[in-house]
Structure formats: C-alpha cells, structure tokens
N, C-alpha and C. Protein backbone atom coordinates (compact mmCIF):
# COMPACT_ATOMS: atom_id res chain seq x y z
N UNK A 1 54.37 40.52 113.37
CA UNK A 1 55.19 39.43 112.88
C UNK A 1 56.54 39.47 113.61
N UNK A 2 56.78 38.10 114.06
CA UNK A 2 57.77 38.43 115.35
C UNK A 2 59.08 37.73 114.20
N UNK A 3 60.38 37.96 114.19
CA UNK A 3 61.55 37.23 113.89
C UNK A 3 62.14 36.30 114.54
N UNK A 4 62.50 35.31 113.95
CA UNK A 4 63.10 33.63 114.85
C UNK A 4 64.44 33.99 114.54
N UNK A 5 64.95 33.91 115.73
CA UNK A 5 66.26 33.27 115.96
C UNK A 5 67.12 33.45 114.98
N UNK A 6 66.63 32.50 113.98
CA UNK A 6 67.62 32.53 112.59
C UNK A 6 67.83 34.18 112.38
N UNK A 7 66.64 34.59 111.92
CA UNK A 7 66.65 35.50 111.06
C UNK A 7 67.13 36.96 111.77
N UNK A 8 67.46 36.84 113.66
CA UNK A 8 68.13 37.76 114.21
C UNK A 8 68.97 37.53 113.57
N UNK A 9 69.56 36.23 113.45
CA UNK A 9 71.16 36.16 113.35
C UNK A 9 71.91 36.47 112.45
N UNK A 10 71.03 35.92 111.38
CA UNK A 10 71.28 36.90 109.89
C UNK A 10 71.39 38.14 109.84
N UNK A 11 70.01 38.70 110.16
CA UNK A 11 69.98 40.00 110.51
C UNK A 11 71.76 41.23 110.80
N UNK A 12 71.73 40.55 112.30
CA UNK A 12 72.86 40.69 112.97
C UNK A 12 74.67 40.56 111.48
N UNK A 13 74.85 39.49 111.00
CA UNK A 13 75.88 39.17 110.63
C UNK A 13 75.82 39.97 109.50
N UNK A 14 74.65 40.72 109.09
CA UNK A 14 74.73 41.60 107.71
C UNK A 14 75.08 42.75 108.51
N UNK A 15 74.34 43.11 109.28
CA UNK A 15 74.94 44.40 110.29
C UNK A 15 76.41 44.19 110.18
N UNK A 16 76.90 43.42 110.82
CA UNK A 16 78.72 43.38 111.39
C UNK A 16 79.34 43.19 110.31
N UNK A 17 78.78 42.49 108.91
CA UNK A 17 79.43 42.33 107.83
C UNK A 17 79.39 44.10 107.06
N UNK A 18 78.46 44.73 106.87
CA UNK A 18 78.13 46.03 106.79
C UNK A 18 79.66 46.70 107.06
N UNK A 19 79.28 46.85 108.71
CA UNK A 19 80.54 47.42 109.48
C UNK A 19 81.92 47.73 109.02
N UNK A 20 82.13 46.06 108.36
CA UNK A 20 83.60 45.52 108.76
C UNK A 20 83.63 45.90 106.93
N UNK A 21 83.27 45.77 106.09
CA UNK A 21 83.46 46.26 104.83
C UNK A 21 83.10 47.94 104.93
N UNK A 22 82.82 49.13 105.82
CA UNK A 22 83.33 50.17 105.75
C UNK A 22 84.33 50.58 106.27
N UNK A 23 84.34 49.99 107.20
CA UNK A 23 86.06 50.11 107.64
C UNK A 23 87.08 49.85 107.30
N UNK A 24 87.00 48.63 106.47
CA UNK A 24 88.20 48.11 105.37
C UNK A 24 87.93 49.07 103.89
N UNK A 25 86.90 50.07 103.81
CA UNK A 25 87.20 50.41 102.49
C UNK A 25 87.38 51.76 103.09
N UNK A 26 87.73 52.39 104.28
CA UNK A 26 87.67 53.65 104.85
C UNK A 26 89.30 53.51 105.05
N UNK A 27 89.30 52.53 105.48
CA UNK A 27 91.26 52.21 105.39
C UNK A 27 92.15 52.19 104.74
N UNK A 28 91.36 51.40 103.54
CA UNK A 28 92.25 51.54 102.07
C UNK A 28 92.23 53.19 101.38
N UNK A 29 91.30 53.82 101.66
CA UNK A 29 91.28 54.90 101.05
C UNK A 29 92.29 55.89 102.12
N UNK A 30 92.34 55.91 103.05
CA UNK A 30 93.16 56.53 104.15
C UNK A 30 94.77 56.01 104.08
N UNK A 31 94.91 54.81 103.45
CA UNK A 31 96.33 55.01 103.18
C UNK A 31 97.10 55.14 102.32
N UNK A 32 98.13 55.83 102.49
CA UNK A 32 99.05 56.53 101.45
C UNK A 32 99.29 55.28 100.57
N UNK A 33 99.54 55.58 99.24
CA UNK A 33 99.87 54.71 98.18
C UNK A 33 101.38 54.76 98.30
N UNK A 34 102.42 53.58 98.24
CA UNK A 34 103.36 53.53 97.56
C UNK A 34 103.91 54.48 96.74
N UNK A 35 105.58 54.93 97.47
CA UNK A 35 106.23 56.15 96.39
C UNK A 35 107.07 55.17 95.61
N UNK A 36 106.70 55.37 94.33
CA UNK A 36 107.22 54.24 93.44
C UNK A 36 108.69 55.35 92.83
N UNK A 37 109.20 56.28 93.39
CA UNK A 37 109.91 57.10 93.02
C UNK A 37 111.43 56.66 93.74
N UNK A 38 112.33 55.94 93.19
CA UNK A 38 113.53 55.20 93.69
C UNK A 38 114.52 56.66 94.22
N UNK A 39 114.87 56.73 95.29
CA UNK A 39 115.86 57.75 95.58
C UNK A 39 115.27 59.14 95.18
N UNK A 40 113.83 59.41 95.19
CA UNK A 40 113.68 61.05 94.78
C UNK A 40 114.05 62.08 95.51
N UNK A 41 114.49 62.07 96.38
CA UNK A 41 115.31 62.87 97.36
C UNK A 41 116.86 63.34 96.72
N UNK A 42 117.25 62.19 96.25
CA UNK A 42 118.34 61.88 95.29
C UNK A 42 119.92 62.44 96.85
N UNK A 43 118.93 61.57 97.46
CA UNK A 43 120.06 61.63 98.69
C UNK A 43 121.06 60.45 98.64
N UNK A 44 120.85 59.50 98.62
CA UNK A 44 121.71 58.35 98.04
C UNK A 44 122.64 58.60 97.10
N UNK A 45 124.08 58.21 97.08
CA UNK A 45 125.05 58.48 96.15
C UNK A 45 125.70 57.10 95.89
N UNK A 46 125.76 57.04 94.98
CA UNK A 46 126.78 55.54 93.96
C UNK A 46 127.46 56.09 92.99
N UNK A 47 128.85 55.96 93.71
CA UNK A 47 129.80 56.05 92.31
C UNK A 47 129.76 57.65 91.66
N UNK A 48 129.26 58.51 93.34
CA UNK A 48 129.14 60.17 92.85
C UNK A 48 127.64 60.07 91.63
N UNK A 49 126.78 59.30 91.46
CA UNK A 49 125.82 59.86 90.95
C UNK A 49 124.72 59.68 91.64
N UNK A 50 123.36 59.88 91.56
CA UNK A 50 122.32 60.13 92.38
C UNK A 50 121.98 58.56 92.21
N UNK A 51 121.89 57.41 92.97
CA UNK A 51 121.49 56.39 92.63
C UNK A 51 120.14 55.63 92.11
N UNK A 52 120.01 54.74 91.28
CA UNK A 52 119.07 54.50 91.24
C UNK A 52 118.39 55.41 89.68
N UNK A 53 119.75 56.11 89.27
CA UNK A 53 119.49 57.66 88.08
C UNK A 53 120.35 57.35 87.59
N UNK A 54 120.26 57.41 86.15
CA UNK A 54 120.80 57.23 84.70
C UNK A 54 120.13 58.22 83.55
N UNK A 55 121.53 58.46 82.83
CA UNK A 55 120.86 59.61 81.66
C UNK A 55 120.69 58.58 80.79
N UNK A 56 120.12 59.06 79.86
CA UNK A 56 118.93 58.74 78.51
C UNK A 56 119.11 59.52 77.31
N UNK A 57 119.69 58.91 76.18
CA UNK A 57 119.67 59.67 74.92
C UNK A 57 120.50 59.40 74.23
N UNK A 58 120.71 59.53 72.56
CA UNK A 58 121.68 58.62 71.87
C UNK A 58 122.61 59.56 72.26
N UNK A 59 123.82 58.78 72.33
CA UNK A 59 125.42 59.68 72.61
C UNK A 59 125.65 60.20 71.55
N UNK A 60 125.28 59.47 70.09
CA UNK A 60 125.71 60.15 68.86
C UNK A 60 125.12 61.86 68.60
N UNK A 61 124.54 61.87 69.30
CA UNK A 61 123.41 63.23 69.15
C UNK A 61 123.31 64.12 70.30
N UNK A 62 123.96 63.36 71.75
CA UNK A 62 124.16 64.38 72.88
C UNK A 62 124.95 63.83 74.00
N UNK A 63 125.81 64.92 74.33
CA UNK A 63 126.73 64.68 75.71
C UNK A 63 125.89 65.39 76.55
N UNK A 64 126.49 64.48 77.56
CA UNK A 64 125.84 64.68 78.82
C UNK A 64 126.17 63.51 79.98
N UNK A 65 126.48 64.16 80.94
CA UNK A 65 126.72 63.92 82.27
C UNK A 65 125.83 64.06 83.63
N UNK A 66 126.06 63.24 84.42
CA UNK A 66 125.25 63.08 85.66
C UNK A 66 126.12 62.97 86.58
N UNK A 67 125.71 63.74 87.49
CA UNK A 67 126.40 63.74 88.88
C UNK A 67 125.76 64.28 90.22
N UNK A 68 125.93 63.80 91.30
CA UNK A 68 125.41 64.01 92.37
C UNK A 68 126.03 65.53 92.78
N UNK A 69 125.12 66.57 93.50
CA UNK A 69 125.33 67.80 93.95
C UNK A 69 124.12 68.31 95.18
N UNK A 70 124.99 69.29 95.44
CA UNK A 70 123.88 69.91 96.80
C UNK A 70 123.57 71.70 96.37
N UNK A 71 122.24 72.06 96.35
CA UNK A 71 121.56 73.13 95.61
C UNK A 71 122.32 73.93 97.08
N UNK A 72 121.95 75.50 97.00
CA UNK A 72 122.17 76.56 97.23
C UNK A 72 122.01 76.58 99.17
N UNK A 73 121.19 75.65 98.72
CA UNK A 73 120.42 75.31 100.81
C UNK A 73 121.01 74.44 101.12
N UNK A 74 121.70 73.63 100.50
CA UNK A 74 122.90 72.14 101.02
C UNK A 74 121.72 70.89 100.83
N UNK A 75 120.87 71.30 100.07
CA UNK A 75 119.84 70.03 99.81
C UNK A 75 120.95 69.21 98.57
N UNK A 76 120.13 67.82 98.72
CA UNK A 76 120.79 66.67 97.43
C UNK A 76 119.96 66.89 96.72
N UNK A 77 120.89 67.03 95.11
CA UNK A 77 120.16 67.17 94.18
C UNK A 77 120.84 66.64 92.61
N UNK A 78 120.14 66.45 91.61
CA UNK A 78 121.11 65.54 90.44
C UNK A 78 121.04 66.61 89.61
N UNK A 79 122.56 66.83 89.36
CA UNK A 79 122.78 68.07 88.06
C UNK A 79 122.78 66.91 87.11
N UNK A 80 122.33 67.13 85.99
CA UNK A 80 122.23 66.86 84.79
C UNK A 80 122.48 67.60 83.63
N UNK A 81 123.71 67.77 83.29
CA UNK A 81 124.66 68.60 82.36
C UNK A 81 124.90 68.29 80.72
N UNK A 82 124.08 69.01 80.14
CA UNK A 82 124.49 68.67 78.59
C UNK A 82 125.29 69.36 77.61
N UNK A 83 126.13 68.75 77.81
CA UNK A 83 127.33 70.06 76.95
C UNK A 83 127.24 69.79 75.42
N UNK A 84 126.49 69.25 74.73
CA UNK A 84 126.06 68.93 73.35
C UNK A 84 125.03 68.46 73.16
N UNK A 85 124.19 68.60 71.56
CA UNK A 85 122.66 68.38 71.81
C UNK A 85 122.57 69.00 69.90
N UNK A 86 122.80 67.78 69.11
CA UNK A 86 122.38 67.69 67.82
C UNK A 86 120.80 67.02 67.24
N UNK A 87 120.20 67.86 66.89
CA UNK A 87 118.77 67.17 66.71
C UNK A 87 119.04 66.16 65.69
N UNK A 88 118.58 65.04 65.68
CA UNK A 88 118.42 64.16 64.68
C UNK A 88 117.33 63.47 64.64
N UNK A 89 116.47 63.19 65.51
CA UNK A 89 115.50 62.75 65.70
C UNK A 89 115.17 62.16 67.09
N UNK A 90 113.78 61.33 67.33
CA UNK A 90 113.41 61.24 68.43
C UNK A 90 114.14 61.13 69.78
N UNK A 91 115.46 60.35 69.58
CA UNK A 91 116.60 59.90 70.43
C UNK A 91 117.18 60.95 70.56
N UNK A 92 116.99 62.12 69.94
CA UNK A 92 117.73 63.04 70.50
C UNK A 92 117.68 63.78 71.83
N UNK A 93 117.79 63.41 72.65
CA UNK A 93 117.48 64.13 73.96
C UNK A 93 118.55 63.85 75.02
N UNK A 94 118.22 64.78 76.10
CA UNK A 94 119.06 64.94 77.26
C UNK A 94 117.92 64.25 78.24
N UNK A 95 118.44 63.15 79.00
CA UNK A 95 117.23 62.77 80.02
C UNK A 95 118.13 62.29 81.18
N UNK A 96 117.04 62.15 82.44
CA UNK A 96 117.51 62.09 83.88
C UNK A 96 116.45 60.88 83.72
N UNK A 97 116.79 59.50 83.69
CA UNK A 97 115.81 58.17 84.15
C UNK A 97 116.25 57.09 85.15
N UNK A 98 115.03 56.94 85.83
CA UNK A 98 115.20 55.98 86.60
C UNK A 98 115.28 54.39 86.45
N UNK A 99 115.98 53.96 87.16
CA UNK A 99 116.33 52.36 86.94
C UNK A 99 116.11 51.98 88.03
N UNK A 100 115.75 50.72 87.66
CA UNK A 100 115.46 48.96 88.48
C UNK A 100 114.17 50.04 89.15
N UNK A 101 113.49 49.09 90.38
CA UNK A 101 112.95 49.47 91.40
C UNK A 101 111.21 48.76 90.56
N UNK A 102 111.05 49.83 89.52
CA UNK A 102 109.53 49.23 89.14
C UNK A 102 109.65 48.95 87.75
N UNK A 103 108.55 47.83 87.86
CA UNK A 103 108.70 46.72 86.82
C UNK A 103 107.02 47.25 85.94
N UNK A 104 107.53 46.77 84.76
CA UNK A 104 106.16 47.03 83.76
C UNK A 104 105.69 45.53 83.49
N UNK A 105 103.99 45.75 84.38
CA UNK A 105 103.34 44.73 84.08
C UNK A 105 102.66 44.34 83.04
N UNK A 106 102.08 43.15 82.48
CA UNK A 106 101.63 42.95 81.53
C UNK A 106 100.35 42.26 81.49
C-alpha cells in the first residue's frame, strides 16, 4: 500500500509539528523563572534603607528600625533592629517586607 501525496504531507507536518513542540517545551523548561525578589541583594539604597524593604508590625507592640549596612566582607545587607517587642497578639512582630514590585492576582 503505497501513500499519496497528501498523506506524505501530513505525514511530514506531524513530524515538524512533533519537533517544534519539543523544542518549545525543552526551552521553557531550560529557562530560568523570574526573580520576583525586589532588591535581594539589598544593594540599592533609598533614604539609607535597603530599597524596595519596609518593616512590618504594630508600633504599639514593637520598635524597630531599618537601615541599610555592609556585613563583615563589605557585602550589602539590611540590619533590622528591634529594640522593643511586647507580645499582644498576632501583630506583634518584628518584620523585614517587601514592597511594590509583585502584585497579588486574583
């Protein structure tokens, strides 16, 4: 049983279609995802703090400060300093959070 024409051609375009969908899914998997991490280097400075970084936590329940610094090796790094820390409940905490950059979808 011999094949016509057509049915090379078909043949053929499932082949190259084959191809071209492992290579596009060999690609996507080979590239790096998006660092959704704003300034994690925390090399960037605004206003002397690590940019892009904001503390987190009720003031009534904890002090604390943020400021840009360089560790022991002269690397950038964000001290995050809490010189008070009353439990009261969930809000009570000392936090280092990031702002703007990524958005929560819905």
């Amino acid at each position: 049983m011999s094949m016509s024409t057509r049915q090379i051609f078909h043949t053929r375009c499932m082949f190259l279609a084959a191809i071209c969908w492992t290579i596009a899914v060999a690609s996507a998997a080979a590239a790096e995802p998006p660092n959704l991490v704003l300034n994690g280097g925390f090399s960037q400075v605004q206003d002397g703090n690590p940019a892009n970084c904001q503390t987190a936590g009720d003031a009534k329940d904890v002090t604390q400060t943020l400021s840009a610094a360089r560790d022991a090796d002269g690397r950038a790094v964000a001290k995050l300093a809490c010189t008070r820390f009353d439990y009261r409940g969930g809000a009570s905490h000392a936090m280092l959070a990031q702002v703007g950059g990524v958005r929560r979808s819905r």
